[in-house]
Protein backbone atom coordinates (compact mmCIF):
# COMPACT_ATOMS: atom_id res chain seq x y z
CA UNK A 1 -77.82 -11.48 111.31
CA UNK A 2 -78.64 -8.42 109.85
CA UNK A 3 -75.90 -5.85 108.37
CA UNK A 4 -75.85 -1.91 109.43
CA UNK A 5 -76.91 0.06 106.87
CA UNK A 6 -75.15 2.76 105.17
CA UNK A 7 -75.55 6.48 105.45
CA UNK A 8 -76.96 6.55 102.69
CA UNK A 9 -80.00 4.34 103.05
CA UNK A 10 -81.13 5.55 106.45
CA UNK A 11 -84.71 6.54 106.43
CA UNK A 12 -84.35 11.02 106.30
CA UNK A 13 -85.90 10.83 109.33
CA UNK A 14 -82.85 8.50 110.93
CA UNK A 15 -80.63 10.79 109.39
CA UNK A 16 -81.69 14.21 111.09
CA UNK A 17 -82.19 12.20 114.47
CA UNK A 18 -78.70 11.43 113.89
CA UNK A 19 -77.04 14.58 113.05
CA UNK A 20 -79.16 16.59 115.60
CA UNK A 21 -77.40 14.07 118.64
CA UNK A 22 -74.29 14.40 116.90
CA UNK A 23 -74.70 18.42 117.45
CA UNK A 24 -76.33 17.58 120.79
CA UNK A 25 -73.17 15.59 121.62
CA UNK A 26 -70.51 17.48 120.03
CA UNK A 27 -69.02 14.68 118.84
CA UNK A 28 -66.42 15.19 117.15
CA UNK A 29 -64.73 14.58 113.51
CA UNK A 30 -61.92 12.07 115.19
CA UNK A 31 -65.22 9.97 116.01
CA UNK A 32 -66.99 10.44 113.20
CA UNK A 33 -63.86 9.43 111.26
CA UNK A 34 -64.10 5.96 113.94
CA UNK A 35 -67.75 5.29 113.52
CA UNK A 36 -67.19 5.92 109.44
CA UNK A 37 -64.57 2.99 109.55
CA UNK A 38 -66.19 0.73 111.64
CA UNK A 39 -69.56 1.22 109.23
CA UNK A 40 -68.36 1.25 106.58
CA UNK A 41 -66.85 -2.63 107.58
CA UNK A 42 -70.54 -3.50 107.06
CA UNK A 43 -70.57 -5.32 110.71
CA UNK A 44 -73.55 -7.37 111.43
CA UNK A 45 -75.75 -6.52 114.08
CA UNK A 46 -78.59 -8.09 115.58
CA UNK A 47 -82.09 -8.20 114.72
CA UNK A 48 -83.04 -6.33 118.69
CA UNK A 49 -81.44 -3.64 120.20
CA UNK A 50 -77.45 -3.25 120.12
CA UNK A 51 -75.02 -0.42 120.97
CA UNK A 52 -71.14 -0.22 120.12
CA UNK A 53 -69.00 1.75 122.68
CA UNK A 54 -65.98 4.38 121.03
CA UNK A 55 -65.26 5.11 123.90
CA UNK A 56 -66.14 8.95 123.96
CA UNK A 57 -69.32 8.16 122.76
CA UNK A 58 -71.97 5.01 121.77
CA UNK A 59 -74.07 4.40 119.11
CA UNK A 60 -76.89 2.63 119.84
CA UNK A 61 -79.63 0.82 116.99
CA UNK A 62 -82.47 -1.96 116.58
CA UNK A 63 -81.58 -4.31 113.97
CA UNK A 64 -80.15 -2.74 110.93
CA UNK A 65 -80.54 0.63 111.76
CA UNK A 66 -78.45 2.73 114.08
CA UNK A 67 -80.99 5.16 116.16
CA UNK A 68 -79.22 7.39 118.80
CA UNK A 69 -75.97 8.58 120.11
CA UNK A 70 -75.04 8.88 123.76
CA UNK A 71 -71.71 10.20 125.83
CA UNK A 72 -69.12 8.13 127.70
CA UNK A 73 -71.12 7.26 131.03
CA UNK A 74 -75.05 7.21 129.55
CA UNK A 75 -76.38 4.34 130.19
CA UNK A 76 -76.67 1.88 127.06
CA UNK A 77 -79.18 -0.65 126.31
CA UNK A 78 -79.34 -4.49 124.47
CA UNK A 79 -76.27 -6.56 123.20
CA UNK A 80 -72.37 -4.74 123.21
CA UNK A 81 -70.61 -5.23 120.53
């Protein structure tokens, strides 16, 4: 299985994605502080699509790449973790 990548070596285009949902989101530094953590334990992910629930918020990604945020109560698709 695949690891999530780092900040770092996201594709730019990832990266604005990203930080434009975060805005969209307002999620918040607390998260961001939970979702730092939690990447930076270099989980593995699967190879198809995958989502991991914070509770306030998700963040969802295909293979190694994380791709989207969404609130509490969006729907989420592929394998929880």
């Amino acid at each position: 299985m695949p690891k999530i990548e780092s900040w770092g070596n996201l594709p730019a285009g990832v990266r604005e994605h990203l930080i434009d949902r975060m805005r969209d989101r307002t999620i918040g530094i607390a998260n961001l502080n939970q979702l730092r953590l939690w990447i930076e334990s270099k989980p593995e992910v699967p190879e198809g699509d995958w989502y991991k629930d914070f509770g306030s918020f998700k963040i969802c990604g295909r293979g190694s790449f994380p791709k989207t945020f969404l609130l509490r109560g969006q729907a989420a698709k592929g394998l929880a973790l």
